[in-house]
C-alpha atoms as a PDB file:
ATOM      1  CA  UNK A   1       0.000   0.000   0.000  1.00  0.00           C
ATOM      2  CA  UNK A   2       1.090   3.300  -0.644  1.00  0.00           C
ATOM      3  CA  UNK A   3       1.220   6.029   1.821  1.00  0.00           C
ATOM      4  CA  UNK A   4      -1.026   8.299   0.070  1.00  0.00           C
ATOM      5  CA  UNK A   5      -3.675   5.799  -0.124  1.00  0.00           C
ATOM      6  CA  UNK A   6      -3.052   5.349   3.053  1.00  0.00           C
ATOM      7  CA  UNK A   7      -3.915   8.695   4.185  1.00  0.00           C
ATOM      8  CA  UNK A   8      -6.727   8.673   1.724  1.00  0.00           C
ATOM      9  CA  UNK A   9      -8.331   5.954   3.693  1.00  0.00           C
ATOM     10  CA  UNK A  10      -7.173   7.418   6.881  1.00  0.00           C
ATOM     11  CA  UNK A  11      -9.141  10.571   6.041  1.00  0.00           C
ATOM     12  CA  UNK A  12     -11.959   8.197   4.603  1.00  0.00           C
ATOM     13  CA  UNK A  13     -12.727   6.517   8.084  1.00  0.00           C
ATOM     14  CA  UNK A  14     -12.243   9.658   9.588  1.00  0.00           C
ATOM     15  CA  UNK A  15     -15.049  11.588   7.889  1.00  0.00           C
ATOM     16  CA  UNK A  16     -17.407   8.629   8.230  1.00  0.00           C
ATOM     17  CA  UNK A  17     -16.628   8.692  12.092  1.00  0.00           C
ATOM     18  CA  UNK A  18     -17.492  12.214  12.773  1.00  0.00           C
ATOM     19  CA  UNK A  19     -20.598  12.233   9.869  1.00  0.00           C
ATOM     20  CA  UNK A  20     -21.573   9.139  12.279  1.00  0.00           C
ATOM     21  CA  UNK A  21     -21.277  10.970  15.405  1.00  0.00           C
ATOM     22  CA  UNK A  22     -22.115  14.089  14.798  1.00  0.00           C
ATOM     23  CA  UNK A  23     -25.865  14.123  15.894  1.00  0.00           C
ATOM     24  CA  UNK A  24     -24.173  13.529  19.358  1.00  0.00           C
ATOM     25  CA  UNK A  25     -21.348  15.251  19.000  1.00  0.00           C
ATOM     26  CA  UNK A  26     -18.961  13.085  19.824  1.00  0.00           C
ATOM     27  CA  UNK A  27     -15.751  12.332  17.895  1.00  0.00           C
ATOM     28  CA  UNK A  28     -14.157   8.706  17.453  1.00  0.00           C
ATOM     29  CA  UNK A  29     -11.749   9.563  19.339  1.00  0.00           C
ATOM     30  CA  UNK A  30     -13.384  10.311  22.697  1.00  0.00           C
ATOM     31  CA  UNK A  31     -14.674   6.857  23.394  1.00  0.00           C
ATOM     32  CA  UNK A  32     -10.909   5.450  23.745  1.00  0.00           C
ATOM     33  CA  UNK A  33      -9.735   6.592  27.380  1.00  0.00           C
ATOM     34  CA  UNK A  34     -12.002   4.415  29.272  1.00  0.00           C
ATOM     35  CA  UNK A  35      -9.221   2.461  30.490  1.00  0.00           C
ATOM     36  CA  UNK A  36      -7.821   1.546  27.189  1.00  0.00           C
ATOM     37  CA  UNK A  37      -5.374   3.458  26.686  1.00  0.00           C
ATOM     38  CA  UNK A  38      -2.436   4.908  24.167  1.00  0.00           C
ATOM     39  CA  UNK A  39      -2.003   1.940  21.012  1.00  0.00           C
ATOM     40  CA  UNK A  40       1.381   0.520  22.488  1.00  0.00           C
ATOM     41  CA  UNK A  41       3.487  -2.324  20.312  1.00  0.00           C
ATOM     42  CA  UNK A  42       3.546  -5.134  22.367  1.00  0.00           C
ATOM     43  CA  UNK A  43       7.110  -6.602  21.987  1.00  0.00           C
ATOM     44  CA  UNK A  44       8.692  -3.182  22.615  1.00  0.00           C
ATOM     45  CA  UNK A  45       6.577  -1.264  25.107  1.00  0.00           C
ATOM     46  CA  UNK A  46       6.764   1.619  22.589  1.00  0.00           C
ATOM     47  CA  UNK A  47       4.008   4.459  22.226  1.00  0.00           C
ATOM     48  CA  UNK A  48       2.834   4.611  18.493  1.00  0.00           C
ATOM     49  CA  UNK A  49       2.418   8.294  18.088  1.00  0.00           C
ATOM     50  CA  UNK A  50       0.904  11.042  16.414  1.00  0.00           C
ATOM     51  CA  UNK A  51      -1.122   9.678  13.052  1.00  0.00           C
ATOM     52  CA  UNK A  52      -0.445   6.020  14.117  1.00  0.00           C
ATOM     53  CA  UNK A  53      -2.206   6.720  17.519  1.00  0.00           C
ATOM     54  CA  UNK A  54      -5.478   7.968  15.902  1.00  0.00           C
ATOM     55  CA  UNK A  55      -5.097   5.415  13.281  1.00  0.00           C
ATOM     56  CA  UNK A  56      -4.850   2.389  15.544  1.00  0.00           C
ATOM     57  CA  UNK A  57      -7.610   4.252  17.992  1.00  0.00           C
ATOM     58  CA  UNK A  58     -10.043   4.528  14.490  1.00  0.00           C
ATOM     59  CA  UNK A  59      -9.430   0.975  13.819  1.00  0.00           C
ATOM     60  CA  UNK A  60      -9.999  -0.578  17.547  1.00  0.00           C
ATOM     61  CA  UNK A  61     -13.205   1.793  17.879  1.00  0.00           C
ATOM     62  CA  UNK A  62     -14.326   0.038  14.258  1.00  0.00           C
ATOM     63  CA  UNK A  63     -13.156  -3.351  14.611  1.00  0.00           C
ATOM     64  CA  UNK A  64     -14.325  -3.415  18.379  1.00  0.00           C
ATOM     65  CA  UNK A  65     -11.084  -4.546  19.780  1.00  0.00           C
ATOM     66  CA  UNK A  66     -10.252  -4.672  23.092  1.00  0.00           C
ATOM     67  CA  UNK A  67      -6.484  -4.460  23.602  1.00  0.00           C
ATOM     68  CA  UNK A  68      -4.456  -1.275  23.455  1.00  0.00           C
ATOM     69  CA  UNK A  69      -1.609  -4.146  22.015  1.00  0.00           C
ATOM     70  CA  UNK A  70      -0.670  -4.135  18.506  1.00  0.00           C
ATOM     71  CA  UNK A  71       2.729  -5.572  17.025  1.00  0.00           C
ATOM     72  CA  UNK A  72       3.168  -6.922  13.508  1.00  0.00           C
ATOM     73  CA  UNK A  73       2.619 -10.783  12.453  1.00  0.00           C
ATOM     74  CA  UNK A  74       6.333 -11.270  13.204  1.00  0.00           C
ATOM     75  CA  UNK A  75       6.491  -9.626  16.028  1.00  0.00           C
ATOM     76  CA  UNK A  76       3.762 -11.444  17.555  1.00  0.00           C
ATOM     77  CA  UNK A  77       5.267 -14.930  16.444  1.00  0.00           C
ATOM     78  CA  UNK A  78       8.334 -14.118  17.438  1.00  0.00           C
ATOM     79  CA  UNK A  79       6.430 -13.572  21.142  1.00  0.00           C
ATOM     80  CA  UNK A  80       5.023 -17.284  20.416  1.00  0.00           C
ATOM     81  CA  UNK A  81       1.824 -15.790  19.171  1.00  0.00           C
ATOM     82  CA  UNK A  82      -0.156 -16.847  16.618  1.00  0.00           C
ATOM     83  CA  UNK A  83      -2.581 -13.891  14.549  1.00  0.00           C
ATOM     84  CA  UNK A  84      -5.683 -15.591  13.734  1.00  0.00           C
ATOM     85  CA  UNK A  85      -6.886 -17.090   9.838  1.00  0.00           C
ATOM     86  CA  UNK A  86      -8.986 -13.661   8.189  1.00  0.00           C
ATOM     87  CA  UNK A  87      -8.176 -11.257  10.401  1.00  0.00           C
ATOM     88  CA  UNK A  88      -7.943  -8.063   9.240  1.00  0.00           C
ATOM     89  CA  UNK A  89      -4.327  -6.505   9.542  1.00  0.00           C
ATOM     90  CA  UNK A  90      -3.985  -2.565  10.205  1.00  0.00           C
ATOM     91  CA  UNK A  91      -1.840  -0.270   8.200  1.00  0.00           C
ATOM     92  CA  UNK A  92       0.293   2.699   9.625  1.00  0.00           C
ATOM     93  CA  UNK A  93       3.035   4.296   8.578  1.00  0.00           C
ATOM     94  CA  UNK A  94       6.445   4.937   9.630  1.00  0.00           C
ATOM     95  CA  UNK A  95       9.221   7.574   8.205  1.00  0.00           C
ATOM     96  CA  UNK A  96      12.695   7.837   7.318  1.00  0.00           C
ATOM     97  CA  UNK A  97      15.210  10.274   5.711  1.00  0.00           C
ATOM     98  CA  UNK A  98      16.649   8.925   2.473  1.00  0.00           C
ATOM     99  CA  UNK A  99      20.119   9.611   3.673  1.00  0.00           C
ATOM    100  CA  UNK A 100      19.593   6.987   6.177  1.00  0.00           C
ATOM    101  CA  UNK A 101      20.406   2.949   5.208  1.00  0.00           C
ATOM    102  CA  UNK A 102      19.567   1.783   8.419  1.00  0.00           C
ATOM    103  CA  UNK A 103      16.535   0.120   9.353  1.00  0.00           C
ATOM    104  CA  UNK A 104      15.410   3.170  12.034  1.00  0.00           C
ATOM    105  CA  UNK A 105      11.770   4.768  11.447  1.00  0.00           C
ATOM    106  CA  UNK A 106      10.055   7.203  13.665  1.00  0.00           C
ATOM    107  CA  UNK A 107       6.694   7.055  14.275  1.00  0.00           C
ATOM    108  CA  UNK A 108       4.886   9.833  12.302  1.00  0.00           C
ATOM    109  CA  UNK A 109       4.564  12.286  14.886  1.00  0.00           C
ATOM    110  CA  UNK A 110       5.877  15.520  13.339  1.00  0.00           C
ATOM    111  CA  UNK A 111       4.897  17.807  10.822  1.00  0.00           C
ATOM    112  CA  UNK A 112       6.497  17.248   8.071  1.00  0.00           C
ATOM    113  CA  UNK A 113       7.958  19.599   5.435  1.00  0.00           C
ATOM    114  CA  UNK A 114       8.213  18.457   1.826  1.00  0.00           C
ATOM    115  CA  UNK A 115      11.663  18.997   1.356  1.00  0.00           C
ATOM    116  CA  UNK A 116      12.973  17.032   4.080  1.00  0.00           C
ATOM    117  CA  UNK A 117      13.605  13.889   1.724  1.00  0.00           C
ATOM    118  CA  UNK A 118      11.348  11.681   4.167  1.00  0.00           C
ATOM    119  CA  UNK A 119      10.440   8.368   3.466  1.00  0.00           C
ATOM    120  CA  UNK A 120       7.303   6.781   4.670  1.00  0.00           C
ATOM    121  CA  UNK A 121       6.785   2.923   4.657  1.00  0.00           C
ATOM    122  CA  UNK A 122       3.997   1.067   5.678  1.00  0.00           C
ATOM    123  CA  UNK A 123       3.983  -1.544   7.599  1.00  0.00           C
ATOM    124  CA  UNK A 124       0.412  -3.701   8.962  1.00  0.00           C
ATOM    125  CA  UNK A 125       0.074  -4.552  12.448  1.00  0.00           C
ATOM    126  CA  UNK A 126      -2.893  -6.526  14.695  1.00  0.00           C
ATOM    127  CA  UNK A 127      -4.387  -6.234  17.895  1.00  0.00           C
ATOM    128  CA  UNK A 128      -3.668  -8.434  20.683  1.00  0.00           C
ATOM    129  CA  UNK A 129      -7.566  -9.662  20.617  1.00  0.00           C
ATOM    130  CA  UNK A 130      -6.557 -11.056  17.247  1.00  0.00           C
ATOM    131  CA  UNK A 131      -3.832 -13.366  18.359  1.00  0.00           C
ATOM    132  CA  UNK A 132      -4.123 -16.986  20.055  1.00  0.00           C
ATOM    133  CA  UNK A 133      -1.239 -16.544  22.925  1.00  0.00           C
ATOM    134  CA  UNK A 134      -0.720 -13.076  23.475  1.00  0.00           C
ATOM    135  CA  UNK A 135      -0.084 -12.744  27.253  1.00  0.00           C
ATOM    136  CA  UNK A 136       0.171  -9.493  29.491  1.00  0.00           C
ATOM    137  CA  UNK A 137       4.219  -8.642  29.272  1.00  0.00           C
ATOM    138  CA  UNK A 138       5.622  -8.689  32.512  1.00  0.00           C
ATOM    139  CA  UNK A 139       5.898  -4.701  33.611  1.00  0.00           C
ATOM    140  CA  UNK A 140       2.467  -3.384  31.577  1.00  0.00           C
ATOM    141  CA  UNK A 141       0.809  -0.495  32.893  1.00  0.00           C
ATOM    142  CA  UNK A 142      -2.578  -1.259  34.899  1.00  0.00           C
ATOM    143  CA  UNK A 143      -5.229   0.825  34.611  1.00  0.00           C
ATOM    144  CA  UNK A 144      -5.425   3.526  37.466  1.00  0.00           C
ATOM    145  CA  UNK A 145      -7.552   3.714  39.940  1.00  0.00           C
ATOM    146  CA  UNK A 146      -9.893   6.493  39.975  1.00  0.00           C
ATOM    147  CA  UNK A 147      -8.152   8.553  42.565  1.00  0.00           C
ATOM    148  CA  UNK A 148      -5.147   7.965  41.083  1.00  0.00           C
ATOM    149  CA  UNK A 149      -6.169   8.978  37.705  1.00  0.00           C
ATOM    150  CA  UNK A 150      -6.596  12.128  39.658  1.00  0.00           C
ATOM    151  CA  UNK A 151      -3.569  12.403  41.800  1.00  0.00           C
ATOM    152  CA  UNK A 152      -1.423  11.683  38.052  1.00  0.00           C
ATOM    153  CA  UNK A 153      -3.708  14.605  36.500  1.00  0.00           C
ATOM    154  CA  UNK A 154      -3.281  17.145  38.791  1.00  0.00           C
ATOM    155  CA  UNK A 155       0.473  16.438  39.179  1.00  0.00           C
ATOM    156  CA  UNK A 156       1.068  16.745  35.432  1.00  0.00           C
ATOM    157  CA  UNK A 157      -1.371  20.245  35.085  1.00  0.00           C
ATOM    158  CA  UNK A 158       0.191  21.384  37.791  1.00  0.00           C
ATOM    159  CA  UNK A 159       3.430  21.025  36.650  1.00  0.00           C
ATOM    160  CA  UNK A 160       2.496  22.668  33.631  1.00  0.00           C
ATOM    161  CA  UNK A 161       2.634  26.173  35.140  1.00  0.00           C
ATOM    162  CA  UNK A 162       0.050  27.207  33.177  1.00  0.00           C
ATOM    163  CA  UNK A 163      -2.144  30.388  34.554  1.00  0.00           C
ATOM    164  CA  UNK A 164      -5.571  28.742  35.162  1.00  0.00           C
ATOM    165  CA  UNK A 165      -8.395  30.981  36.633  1.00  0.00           C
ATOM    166  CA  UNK A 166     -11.551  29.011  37.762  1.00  0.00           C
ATOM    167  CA  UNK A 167     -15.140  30.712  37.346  1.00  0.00           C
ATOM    168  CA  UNK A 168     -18.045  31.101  35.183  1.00  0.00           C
ATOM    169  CA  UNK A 169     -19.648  29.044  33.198  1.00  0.00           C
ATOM    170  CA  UNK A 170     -17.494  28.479  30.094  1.00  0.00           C
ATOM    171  CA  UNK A 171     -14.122  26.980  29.565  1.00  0.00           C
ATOM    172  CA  UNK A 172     -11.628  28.781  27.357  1.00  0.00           C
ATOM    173  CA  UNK A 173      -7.863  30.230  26.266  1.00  0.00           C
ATOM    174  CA  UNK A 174      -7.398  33.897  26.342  1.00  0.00           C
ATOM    175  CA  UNK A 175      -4.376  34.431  24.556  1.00  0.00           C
ATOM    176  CA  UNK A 176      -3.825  37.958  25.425  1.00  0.00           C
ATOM    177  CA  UNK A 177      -3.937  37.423  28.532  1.00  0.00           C
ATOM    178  CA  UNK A 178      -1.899  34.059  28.184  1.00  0.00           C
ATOM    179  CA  UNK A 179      -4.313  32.241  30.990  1.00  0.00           C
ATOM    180  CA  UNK A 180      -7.184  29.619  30.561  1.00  0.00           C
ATOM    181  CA  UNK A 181     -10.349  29.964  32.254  1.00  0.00           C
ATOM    182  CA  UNK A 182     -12.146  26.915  33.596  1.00  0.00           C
ATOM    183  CA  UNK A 183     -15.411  26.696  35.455  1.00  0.00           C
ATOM    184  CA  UNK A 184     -14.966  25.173  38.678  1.00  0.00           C
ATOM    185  CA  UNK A 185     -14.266  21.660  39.421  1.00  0.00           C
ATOM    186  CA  UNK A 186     -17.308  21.015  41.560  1.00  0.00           C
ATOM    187  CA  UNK A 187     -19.544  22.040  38.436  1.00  0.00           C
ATOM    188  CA  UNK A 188     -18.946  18.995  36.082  1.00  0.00           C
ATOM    189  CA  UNK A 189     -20.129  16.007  36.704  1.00  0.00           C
ATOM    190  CA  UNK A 190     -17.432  14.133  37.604  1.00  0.00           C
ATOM    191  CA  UNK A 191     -13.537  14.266  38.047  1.00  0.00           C
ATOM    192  CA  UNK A 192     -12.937  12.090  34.630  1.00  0.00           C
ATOM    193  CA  UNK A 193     -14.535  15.331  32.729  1.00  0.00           C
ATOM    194  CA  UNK A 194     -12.918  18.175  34.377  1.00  0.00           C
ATOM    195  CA  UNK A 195      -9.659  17.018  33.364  1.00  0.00           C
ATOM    196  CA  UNK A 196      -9.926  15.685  29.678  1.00  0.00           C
ATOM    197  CA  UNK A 197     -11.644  19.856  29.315  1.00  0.00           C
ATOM    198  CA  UNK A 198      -8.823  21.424  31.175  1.00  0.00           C
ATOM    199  CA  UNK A 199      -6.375  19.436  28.310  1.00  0.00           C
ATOM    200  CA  UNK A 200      -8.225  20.331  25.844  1.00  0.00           C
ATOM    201  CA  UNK A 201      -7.567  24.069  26.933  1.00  0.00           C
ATOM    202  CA  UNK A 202      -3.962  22.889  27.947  1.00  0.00           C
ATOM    203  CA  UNK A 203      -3.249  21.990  24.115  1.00  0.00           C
ATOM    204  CA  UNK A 204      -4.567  25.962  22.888  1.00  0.00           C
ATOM    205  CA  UNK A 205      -1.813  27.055  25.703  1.00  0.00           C
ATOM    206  CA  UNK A 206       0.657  25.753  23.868  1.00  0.00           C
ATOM    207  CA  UNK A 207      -0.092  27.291  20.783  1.00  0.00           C
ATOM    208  CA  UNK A 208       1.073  30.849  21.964  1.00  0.00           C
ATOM    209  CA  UNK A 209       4.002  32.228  19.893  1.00  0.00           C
ATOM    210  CA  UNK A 210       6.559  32.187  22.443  1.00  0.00           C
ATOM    211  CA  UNK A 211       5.680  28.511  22.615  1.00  0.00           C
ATOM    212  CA  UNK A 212       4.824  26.611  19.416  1.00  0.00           C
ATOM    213  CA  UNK A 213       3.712  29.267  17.986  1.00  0.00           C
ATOM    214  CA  UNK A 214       1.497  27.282  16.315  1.00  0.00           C
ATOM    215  CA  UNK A 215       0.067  29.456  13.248  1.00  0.00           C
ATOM    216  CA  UNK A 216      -2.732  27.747  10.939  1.00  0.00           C
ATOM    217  CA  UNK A 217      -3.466  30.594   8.705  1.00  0.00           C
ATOM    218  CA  UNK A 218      -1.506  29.528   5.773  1.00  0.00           C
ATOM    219  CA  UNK A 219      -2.338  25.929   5.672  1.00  0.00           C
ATOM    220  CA  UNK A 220      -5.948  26.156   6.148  1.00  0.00           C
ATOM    221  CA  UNK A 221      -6.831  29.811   5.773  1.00  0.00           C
ATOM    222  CA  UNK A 222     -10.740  30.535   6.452  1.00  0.00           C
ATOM    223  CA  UNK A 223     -10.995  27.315   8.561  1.00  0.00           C
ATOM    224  CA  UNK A 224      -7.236  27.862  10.600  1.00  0.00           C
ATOM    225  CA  UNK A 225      -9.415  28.430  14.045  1.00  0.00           C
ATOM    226  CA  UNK A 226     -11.939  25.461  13.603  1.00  0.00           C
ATOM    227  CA  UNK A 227      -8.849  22.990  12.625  1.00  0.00           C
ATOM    228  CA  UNK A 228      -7.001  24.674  16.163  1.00  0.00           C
ATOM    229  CA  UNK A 229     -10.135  23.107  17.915  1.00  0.00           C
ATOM    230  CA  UNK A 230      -9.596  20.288  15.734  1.00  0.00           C
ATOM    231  CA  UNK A 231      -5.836  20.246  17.024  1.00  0.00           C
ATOM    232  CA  UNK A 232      -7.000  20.666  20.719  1.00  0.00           C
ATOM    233  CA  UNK A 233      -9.678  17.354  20.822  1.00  0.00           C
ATOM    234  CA  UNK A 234      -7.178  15.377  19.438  1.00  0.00           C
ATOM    235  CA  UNK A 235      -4.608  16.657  21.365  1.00  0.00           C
ATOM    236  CA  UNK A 236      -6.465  16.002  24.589  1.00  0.00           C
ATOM    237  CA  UNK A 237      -7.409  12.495  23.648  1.00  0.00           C
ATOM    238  CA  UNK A 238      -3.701  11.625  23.513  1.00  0.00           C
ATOM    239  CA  UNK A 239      -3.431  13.766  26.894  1.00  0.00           C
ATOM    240  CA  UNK A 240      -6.056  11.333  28.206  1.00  0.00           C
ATOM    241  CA  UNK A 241      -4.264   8.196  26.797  1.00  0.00           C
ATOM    242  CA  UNK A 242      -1.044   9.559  28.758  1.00  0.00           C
ATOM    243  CA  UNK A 243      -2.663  10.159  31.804  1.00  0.00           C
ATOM    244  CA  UNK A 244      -5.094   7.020  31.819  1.00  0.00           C
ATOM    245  CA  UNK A 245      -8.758   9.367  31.896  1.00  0.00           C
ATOM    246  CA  UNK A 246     -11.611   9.245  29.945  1.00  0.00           C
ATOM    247  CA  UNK A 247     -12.861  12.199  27.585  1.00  0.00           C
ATOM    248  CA  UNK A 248     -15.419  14.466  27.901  1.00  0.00           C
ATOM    249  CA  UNK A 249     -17.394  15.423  24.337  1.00  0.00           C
ATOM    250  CA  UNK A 250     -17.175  19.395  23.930  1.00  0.00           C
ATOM    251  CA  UNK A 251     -20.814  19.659  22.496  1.00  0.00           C
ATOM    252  CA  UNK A 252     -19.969  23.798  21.673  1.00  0.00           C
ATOM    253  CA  UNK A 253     -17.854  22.437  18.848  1.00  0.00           C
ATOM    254  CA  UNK A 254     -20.436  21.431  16.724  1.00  0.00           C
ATOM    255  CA  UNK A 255     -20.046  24.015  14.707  1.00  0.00           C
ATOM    256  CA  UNK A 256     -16.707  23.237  13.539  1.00  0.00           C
ATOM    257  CA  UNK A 257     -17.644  20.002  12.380  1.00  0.00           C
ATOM    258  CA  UNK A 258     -18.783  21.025   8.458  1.00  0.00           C
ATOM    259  CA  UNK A 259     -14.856  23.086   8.804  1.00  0.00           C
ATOM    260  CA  UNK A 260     -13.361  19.840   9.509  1.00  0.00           C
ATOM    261  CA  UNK A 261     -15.072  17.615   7.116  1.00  0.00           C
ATOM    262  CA  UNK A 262     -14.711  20.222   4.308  1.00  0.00           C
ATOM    263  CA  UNK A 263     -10.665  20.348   4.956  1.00  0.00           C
ATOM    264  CA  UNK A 264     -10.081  16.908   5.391  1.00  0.00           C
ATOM    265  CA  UNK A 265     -12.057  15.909   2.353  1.00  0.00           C
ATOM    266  CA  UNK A 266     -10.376  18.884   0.428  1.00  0.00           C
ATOM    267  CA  UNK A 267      -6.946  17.801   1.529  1.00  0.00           C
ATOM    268  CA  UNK A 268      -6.103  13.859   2.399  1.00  0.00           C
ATOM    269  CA  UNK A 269      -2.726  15.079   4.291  1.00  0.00           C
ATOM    270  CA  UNK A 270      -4.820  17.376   6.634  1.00  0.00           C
ATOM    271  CA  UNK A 271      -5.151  14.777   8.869  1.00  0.00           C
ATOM    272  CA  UNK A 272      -1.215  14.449   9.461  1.00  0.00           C
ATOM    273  CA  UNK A 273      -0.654  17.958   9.918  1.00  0.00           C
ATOM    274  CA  UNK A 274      -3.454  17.983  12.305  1.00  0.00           C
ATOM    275  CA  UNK A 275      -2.330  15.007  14.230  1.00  0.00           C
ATOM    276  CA  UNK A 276       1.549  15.883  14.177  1.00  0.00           C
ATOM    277  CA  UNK A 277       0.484  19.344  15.588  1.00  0.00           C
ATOM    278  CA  UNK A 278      -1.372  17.653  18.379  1.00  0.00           C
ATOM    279  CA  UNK A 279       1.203  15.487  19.344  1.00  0.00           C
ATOM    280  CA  UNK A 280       3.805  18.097  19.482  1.00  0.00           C
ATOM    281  CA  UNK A 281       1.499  19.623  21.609  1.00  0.00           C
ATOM    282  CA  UNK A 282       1.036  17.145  23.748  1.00  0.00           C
ATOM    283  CA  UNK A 283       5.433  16.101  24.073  1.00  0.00           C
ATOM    284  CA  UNK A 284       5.864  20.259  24.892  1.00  0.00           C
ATOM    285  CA  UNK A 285       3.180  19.822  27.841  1.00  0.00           C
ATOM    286  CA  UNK A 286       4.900  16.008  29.146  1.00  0.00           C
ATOM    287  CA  UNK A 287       8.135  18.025  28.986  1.00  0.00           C
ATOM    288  CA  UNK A 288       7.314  21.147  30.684  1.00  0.00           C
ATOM    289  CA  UNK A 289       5.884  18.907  33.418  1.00  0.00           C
ATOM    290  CA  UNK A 290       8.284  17.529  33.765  1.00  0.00           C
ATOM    291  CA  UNK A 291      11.049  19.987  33.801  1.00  0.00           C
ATOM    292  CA  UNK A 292       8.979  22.498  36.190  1.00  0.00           C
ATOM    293  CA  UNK A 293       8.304  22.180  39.898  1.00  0.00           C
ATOM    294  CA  UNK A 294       4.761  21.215  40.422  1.00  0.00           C
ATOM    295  CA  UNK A 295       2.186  23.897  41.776  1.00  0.00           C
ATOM    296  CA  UNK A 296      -1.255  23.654  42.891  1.00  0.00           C
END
């Protein structure tokens, strides 16, 4: 398979998803923190990341599967597992300069600029609930308890430094003022929602210019604000795959949804911008975290 087909049917599932969900309002993508997870290979522990991670996420939520485990057929023999007769194998991609002989691909994660001679390759990988043998490896991460999800959430905002003001009845980024405005905890309905909100907000923080200055304008004019929010659910579903919570559905984005399905039918590579953009968002915030002393 090529990689352009393969973000042509990429974008294809995609735009079914949110034409499916949109007299909820609710994305593919928010159903997928309930405990499962980031998509993790299961031989080497590894996160897939940034167009991989929504990729693998579209394909669990379609297939039904149950595992946040995927590895390829060999890696999963080579683990004495066995894929099962007809199942379906998912593609993703992976990326590589030309310079470079080696076998070493990243996981498409970053934007990436046409003249950077980068490779992709595709390679087809299958969920754990598609294998006969596939055992928990020795060291996986349980799912948190409740409190803890909490305890690990606030520890990461926190660390964040971001200015957060609490009140009102609306949650937001005011970029002037460089702060994000939350309503206050007691108001949602429970801890799970407060948190996937406050990353969405978290991911729009890190958009300032003396962050990632993260300007849309030339590469999807009109509809730059409406992909941002784009940029910030996705982003905050990978925040909640990090941090082990569920997501809450923003139902005020509704509007944005004939913005996104116009650009990513338009443009079958809007999809990979969007997601590398979210995931660089989401590496600056697991960074700063971690490099600033936590305050709350």
């Amino acid at each position: 398979m090529r990689v352009n087909d393969l973000f042509e049917r990429i974008t294809d599932q995609i735009v079914t998803a949110i034409e499916g969900g949109a007299g909820e309002f609710i994305m593919p993508w928010h159903r997928w923190g309930n405990g499962m997870g980031s998509p993790i290979n299961a031989v080497s522990r590894r996160p897939y990341r940034g167009i991989n991670t929504l990729l693998l996420w579209t394909a669990a939520e379609h297939e039904g599967h149950s595992s946040c485990q995927w590895a390829t057929y060999r890696q999963w023999a080579a683990a004495g597992a066995q894929v099962r007769k007809s199942e379906k194998a998912t593609a993703i991609v992976f990326w590589k300069t030309e310079a470079n002989d080696g076998d070493e691909f990243r996981a498409a994660g970053d934007e990436i600029s046409i003249d950077q001679r980068i490779v992709g390759r595709v390679y087809h990988v299958f969920n754990a609930s598609q294998v006969y043998g596939a055992e928990q490896p020795a060291g996986a991460t349980a799912t948190l308890k409740e409190n803890e999800r909490i305890s690990a959430a606030e520890s990461f905002f926190g660390g964040c430094n971001a200015k957060v003001q609490h009140g009102g009845d609306q949650a937001f980024y005011l970029s002037c003022q460089d702060r994000i405005h939350m309503p206050r905890f007691e108001q949602f309905r429970d801890p799970a929602s407060y948190y996937s909100v406050l990353g969405h907000e978290h991911i729009h923080w890190t958009g300032a210019r003396h962050r990632l200055n993260r300007d849309l304008r030339n590469r999807f004019g009109t509809d730059a604000y409406a992909i941002e929010e784009l940029i910030a659910e996705l982003g905050s579903a990978f925040l909640a795959g990090h941090l082990g919570i569920s997501l809450e559905p923003r139902r005020d984005h509704a509007a944005y949804l004939a913005s996104w399905l116009r650009q990513l039918r338009r443009d079958t590579r809007a999809i990979l911008t969007v997601s590398g953009k979210a995931q660089n968002a989401v590496d600056f915030l697991v960074s700063h975290a971690a490099s600033c002393p936590t305050t709350y």
